[in-house]
N, C-alpha and C. Protein backbone atom coordinates (compact mmCIF):
# COMPACT_ATOMS: atom_id res chain seq x y z
N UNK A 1 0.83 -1.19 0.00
CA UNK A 1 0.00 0.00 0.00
C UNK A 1 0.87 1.26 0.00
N UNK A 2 0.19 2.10 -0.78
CA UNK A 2 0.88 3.82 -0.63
C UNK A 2 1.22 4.26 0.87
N UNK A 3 -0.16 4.08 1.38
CA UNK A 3 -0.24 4.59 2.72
C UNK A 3 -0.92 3.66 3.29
N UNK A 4 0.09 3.46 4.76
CA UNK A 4 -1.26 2.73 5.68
C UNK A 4 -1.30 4.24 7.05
N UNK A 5 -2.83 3.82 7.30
CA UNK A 5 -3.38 4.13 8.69
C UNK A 5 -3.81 3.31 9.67
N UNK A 6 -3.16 2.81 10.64
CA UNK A 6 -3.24 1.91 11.87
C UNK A 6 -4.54 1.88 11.97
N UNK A 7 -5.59 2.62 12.31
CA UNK A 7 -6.72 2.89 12.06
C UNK A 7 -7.38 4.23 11.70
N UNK A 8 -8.13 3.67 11.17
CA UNK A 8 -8.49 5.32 10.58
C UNK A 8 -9.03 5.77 11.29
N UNK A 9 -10.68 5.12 12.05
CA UNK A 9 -11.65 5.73 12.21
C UNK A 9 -11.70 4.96 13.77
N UNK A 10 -12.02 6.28 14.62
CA UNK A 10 -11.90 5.57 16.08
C UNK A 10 -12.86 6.67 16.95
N UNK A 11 -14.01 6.08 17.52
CA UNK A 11 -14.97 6.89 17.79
C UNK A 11 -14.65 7.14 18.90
N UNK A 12 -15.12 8.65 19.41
CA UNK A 12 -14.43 9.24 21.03
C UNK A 12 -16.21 9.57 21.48
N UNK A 13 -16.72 9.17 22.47
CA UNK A 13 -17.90 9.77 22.84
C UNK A 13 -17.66 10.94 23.76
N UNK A 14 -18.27 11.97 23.50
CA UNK A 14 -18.20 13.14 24.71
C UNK A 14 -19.89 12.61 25.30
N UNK A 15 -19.70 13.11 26.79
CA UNK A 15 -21.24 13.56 27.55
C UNK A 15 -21.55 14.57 27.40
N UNK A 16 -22.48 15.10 26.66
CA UNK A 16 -23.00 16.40 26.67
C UNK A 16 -24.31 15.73 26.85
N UNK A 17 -25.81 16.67 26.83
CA UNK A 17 -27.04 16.19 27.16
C UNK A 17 -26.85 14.97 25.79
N UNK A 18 -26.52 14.67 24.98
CA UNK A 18 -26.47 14.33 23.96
C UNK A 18 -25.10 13.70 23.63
N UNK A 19 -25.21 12.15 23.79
CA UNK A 19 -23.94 11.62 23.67
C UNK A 19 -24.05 11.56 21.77
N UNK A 20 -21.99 12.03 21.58
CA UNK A 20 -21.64 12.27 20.11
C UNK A 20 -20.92 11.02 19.82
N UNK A 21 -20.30 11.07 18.62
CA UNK A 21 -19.12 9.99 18.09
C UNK A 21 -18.61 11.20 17.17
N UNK A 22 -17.19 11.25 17.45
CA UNK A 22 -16.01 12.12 16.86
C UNK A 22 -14.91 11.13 15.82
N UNK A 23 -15.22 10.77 14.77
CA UNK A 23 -14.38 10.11 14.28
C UNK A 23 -12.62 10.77 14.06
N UNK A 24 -11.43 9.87 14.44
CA UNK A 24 -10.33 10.86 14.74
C UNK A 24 -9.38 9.73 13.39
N UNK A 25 -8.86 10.36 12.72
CA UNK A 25 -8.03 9.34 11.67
C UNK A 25 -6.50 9.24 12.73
N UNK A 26 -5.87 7.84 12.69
CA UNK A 26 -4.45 8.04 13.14
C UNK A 26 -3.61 6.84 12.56
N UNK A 27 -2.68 7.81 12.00
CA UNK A 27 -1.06 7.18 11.27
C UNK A 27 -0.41 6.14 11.78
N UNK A 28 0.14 5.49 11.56
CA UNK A 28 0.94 4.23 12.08
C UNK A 28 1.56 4.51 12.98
N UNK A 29 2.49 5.53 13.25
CA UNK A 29 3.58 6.06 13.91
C UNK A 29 2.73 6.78 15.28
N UNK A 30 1.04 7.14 15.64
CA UNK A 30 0.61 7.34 16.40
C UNK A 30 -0.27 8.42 16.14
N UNK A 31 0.23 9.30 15.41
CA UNK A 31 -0.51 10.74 14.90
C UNK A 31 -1.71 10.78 14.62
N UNK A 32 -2.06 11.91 14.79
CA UNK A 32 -3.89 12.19 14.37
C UNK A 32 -3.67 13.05 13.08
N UNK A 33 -3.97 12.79 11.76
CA UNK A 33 -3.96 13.06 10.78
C UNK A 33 -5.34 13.62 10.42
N UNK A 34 -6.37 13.24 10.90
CA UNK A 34 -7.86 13.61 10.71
C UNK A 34 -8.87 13.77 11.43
N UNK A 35 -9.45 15.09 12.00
CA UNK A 35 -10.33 15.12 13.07
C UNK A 35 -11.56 15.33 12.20
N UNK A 36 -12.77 14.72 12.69
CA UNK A 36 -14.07 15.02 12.32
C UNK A 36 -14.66 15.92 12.94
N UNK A 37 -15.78 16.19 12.37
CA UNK A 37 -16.67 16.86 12.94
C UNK A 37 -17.58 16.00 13.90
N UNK A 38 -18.29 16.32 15.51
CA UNK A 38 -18.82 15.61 16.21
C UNK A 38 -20.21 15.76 15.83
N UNK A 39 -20.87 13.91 15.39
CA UNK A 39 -22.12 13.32 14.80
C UNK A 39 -22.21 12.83 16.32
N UNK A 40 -24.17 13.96 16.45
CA UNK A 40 -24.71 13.45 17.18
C UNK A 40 -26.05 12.31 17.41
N UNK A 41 -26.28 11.52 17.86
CA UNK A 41 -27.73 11.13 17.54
C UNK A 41 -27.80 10.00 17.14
N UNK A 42 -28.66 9.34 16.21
CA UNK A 42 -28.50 8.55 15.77
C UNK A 42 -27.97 8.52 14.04
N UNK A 43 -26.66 8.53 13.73
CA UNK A 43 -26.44 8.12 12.97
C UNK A 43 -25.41 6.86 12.42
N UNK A 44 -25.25 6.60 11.15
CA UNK A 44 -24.24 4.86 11.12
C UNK A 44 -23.13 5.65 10.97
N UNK A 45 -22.35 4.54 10.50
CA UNK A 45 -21.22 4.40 10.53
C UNK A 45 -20.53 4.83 8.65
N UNK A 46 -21.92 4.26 7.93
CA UNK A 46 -21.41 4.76 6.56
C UNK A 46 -21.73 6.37 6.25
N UNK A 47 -22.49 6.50 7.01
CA UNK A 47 -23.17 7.99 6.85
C UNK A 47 -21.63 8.90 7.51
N UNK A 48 -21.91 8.32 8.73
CA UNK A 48 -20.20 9.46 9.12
C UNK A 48 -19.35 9.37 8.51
N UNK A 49 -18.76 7.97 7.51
CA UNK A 49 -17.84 8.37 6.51
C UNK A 49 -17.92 9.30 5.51
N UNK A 50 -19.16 8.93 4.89
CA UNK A 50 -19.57 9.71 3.81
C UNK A 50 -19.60 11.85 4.23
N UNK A 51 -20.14 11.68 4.97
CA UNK A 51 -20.12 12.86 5.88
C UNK A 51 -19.11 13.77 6.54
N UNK A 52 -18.23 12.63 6.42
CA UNK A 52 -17.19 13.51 7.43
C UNK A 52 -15.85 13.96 6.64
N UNK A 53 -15.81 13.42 5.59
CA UNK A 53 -15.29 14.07 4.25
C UNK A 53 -13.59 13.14 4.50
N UNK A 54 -13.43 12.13 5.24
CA UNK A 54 -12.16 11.69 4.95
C UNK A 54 -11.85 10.94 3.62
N UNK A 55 -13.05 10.69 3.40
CA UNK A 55 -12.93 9.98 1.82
C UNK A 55 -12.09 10.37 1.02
N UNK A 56 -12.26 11.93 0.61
CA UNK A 56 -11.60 13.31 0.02
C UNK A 56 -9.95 12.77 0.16
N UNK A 57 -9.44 12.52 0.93
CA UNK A 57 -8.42 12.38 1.48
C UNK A 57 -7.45 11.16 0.95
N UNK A 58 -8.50 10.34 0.89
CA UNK A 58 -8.01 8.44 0.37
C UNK A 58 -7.14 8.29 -0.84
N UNK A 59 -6.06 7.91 -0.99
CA UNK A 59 -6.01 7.71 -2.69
C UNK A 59 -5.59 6.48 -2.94
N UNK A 60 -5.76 5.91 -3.65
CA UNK A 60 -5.57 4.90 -4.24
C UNK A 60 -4.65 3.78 -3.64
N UNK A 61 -4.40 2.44 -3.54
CA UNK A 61 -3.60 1.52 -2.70
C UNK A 61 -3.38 2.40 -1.48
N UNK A 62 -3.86 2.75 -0.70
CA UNK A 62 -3.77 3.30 0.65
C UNK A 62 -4.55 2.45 1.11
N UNK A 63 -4.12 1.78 2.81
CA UNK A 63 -4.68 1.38 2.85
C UNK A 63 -5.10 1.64 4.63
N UNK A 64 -6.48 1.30 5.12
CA UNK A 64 -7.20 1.71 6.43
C UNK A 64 -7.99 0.38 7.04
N UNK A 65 -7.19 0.50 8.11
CA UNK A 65 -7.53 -0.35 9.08
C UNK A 65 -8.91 0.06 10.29
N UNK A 66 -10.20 -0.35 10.70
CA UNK A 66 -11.09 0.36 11.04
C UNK A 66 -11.88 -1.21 11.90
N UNK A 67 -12.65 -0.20 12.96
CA UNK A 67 -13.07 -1.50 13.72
C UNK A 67 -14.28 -2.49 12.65
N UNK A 68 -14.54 -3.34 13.53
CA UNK A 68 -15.34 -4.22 12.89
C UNK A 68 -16.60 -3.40 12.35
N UNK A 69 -17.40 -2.30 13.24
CA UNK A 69 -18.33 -1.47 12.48
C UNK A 69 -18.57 -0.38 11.48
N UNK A 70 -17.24 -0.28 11.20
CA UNK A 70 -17.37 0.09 9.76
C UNK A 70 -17.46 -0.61 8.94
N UNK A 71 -18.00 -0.55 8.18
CA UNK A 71 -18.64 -1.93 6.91
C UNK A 71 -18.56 -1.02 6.05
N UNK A 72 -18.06 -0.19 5.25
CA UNK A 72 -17.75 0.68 4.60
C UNK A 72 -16.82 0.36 3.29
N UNK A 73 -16.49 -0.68 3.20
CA UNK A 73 -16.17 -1.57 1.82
C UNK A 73 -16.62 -0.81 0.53
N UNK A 74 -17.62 -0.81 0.73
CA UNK A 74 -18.76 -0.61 -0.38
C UNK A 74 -18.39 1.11 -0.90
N UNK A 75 -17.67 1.84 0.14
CA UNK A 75 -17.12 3.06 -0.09
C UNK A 75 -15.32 2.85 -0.56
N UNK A 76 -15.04 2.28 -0.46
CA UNK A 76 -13.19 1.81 -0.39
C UNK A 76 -12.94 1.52 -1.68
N UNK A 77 -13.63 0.72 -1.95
CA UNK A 77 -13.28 -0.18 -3.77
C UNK A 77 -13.45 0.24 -5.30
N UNK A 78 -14.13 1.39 -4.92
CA UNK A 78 -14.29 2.76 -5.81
C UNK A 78 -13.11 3.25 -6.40
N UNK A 79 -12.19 3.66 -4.67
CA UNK A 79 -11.53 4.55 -4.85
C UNK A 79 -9.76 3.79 -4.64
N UNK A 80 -10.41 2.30 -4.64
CA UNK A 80 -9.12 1.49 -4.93
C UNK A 80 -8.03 1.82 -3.12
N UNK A 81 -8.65 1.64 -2.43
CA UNK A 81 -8.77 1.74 -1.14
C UNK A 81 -8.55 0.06 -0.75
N UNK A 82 -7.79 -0.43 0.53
CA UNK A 82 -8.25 -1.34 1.04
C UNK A 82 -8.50 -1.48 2.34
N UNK A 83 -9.62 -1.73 2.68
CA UNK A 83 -9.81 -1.88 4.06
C UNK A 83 -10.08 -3.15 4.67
N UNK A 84 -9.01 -3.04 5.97
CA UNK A 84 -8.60 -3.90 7.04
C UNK A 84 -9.97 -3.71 8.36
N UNK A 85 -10.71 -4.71 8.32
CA UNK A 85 -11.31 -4.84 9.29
C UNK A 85 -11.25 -6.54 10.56
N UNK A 86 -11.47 -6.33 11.32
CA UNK A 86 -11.15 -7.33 12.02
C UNK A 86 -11.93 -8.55 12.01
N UNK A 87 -11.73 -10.14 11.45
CA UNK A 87 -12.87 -10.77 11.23
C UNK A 87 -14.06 -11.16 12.18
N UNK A 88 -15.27 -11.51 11.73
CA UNK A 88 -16.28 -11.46 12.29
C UNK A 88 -16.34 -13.08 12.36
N UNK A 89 -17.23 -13.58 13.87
CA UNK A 89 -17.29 -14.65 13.82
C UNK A 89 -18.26 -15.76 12.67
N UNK A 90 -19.38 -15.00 12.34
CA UNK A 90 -20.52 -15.19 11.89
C UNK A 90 -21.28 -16.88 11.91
N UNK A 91 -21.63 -16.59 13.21
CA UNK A 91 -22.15 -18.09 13.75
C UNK A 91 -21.33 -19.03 14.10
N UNK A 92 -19.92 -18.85 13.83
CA UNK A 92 -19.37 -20.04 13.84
C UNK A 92 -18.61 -19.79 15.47
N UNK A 93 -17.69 -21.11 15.90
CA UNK A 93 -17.23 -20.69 17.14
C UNK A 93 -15.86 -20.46 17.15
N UNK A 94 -15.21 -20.34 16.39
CA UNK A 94 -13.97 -19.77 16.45
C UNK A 94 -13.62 -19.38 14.92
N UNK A 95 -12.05 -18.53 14.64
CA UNK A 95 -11.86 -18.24 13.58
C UNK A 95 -10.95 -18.85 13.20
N UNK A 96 -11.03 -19.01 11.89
CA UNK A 96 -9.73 -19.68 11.07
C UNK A 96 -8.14 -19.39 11.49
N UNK A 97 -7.49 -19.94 11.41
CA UNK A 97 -6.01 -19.76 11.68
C UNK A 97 -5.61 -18.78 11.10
N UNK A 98 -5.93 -18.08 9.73
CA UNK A 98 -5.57 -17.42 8.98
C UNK A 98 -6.56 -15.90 9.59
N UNK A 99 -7.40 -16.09 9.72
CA UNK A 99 -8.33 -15.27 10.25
C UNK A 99 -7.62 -14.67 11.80
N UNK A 100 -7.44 -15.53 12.48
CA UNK A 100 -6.87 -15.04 13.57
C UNK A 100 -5.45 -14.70 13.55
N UNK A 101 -4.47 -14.98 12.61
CA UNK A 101 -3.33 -13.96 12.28
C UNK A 101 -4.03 -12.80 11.98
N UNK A 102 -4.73 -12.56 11.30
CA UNK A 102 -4.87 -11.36 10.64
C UNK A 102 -5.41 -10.24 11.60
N UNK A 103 -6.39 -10.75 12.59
CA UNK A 103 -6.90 -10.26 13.86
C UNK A 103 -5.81 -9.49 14.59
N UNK A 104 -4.78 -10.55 15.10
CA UNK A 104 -3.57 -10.22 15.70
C UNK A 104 -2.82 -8.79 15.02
N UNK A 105 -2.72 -9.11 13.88
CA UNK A 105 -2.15 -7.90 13.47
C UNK A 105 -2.63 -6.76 13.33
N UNK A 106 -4.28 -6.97 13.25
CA UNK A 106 -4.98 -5.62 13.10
C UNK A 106 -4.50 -5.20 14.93
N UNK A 107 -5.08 -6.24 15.52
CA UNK A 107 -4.89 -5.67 17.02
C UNK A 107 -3.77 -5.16 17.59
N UNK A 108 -2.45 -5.58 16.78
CA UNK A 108 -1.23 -5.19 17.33
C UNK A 108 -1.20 -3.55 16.84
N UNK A 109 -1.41 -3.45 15.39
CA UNK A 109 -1.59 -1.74 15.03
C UNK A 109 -2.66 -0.82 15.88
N UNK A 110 -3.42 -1.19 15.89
CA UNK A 110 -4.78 -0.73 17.11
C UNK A 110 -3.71 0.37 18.25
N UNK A 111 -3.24 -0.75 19.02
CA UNK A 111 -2.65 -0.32 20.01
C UNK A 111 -2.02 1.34 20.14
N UNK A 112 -1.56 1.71 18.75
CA UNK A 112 -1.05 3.10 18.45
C UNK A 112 -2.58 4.06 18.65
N UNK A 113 -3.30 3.48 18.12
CA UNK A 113 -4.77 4.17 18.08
C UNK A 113 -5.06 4.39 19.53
N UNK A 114 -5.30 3.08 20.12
CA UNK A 114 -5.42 3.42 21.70
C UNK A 114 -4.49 4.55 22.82
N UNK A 115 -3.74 4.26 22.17
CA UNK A 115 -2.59 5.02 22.99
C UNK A 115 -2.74 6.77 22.77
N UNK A 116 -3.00 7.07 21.70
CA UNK A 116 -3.46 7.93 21.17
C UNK A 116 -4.59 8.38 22.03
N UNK A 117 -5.54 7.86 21.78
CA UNK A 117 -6.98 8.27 22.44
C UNK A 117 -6.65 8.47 24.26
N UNK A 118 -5.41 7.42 24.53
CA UNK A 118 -5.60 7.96 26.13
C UNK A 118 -4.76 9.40 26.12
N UNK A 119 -3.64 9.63 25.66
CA UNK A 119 -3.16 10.63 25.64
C UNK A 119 -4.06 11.56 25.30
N UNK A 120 -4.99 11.72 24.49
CA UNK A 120 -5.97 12.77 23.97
C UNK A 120 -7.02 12.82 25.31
N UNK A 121 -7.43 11.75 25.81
CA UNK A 121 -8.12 12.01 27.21
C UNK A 121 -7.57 12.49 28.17
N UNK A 122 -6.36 12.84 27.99
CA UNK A 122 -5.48 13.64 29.53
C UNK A 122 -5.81 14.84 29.55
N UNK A 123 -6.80 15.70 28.46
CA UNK A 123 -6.67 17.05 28.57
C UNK A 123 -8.14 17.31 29.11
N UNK A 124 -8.54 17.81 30.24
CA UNK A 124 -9.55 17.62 30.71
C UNK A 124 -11.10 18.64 30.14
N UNK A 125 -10.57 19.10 29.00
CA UNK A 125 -12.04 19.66 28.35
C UNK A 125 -12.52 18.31 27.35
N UNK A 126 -11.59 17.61 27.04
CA UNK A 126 -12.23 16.20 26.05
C UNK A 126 -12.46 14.73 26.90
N UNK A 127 -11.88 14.95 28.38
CA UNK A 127 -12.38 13.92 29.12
C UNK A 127 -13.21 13.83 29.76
N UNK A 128 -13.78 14.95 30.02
CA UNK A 128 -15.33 15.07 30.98
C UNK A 128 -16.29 15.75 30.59
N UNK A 129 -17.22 15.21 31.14
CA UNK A 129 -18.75 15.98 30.81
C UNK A 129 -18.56 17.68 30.57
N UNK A 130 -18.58 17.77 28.79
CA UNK A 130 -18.90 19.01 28.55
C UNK A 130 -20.04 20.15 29.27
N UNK A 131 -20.00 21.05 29.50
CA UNK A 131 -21.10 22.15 29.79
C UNK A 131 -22.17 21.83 28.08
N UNK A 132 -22.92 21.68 28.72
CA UNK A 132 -24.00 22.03 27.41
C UNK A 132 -23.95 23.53 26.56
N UNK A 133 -23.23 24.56 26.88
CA UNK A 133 -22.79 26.03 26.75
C UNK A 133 -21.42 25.43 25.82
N UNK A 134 -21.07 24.39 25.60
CA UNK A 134 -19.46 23.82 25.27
C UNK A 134 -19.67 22.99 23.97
N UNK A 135 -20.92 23.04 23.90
CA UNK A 135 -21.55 21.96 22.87
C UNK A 135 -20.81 22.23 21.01
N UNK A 136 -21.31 23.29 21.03
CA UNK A 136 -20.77 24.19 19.81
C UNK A 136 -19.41 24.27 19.29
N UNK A 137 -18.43 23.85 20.43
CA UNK A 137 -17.34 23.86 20.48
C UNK A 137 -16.50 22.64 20.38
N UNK A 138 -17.20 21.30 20.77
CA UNK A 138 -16.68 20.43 21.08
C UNK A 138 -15.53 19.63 19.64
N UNK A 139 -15.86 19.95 19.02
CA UNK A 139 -14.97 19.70 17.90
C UNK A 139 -13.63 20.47 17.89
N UNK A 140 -13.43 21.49 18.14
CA UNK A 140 -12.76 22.49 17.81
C UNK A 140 -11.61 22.14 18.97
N UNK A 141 -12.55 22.05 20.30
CA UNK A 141 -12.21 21.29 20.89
C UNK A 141 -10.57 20.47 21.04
N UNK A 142 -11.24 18.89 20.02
CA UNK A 142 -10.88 17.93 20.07
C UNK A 142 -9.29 18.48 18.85
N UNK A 143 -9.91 19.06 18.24
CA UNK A 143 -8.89 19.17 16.94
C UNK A 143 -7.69 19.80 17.98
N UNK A 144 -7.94 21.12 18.99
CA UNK A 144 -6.72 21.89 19.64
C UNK A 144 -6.07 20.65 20.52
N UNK A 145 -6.80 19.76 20.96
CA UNK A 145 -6.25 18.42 22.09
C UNK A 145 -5.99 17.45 21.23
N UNK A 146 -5.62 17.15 19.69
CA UNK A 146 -5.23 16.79 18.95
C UNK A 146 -4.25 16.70 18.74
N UNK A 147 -4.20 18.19 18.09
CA UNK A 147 -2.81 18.86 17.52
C UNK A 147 -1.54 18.97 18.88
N UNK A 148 -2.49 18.96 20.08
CA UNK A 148 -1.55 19.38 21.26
C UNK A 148 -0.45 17.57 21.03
N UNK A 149 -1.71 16.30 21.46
CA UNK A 149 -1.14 15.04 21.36
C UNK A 149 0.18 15.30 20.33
N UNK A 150 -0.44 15.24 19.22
CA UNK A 150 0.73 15.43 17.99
C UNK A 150 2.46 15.85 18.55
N UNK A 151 2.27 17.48 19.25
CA UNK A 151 3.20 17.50 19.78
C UNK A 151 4.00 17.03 20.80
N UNK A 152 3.52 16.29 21.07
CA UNK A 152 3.60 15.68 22.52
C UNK A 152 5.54 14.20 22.19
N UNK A 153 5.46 14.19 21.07
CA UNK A 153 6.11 13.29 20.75
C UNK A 153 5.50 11.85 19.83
N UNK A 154 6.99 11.15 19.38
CA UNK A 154 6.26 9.92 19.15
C UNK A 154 5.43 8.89 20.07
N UNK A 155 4.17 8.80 19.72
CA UNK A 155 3.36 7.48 20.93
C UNK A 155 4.45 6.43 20.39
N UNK A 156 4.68 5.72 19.08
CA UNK A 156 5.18 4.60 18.88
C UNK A 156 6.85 4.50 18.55
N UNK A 157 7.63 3.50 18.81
CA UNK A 157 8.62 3.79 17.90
C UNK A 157 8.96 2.46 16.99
């Protein structure tokens, strides 16, 4: 692939009266490359892609690793995209040998994602219950406690 992203899409819920999902894109190396805009309510998972404009971004053999609920395939193969999702059991009781390498490795890249998200929770306007007065903001938010992570150093080496 051109490009990989450890995972792309990794949902952050804030508490406001109204719990959101903030989709945050992040690089192999740990970085946040893509902040969304915060989708409140009920919406999916293809809609916030489509919506949140990282598509724009994708090019060709790049490739994005994303939890099991993005099912978003159907957006990827267009644009010659491949996406890494983690396999699903589907009725059965365990996964193939091959299936569960592949698990492993999604899960081992993950880990940069996670690491990420706790560092981004240390800043205490994106870890706790927003003011409903904060609502408007909460994106803007996330992008300044973003960019801060970013500087912060490498999460991975």
């Amino acid at each position: 692939p051109s490009r990989t992203y450890s995972a792309l899409l990794t949902a952050l819920s804030f508490e406001l009266s109204v719990r959101g999902i903030l989709p945050i894109a992040v690089t192999p190396n740990g970085g946040a490359c893509f902040v969304s805009d915060l989708y409140e309510g009920d919406i999916d998972n293809i809609a916030i892609f489509k919506e949140s404009g990282i598509l724009k971004h994708l090019e060709p053999g790049d490739l994005v690793m994303a939890d099991r609920g993005f099912t978003v395939r159907e957006l990827m193969n267009p644009r010659q995209v491949q996406l890494m999702i983690p396999a699903f059991l589907k009725g059965r009781k365990s996964l193939t040998a091959a299936e569960e390498l592949e698990t492993r490795r999604i899960a081992k890249a993950r880990i940069h994602v996670e690491r990420f998200n706790e560092h981004l929770k240390q800043f205490r306007l994106v870890s706790r219950k927003l003011p409903l007065s904060l609502a408007p903001l909460a994106t803007q938010l996330v992008v300044v406690a973003a960019c801060l992570v970013n500087f912060q150093g490498t999460l991975c080496k």
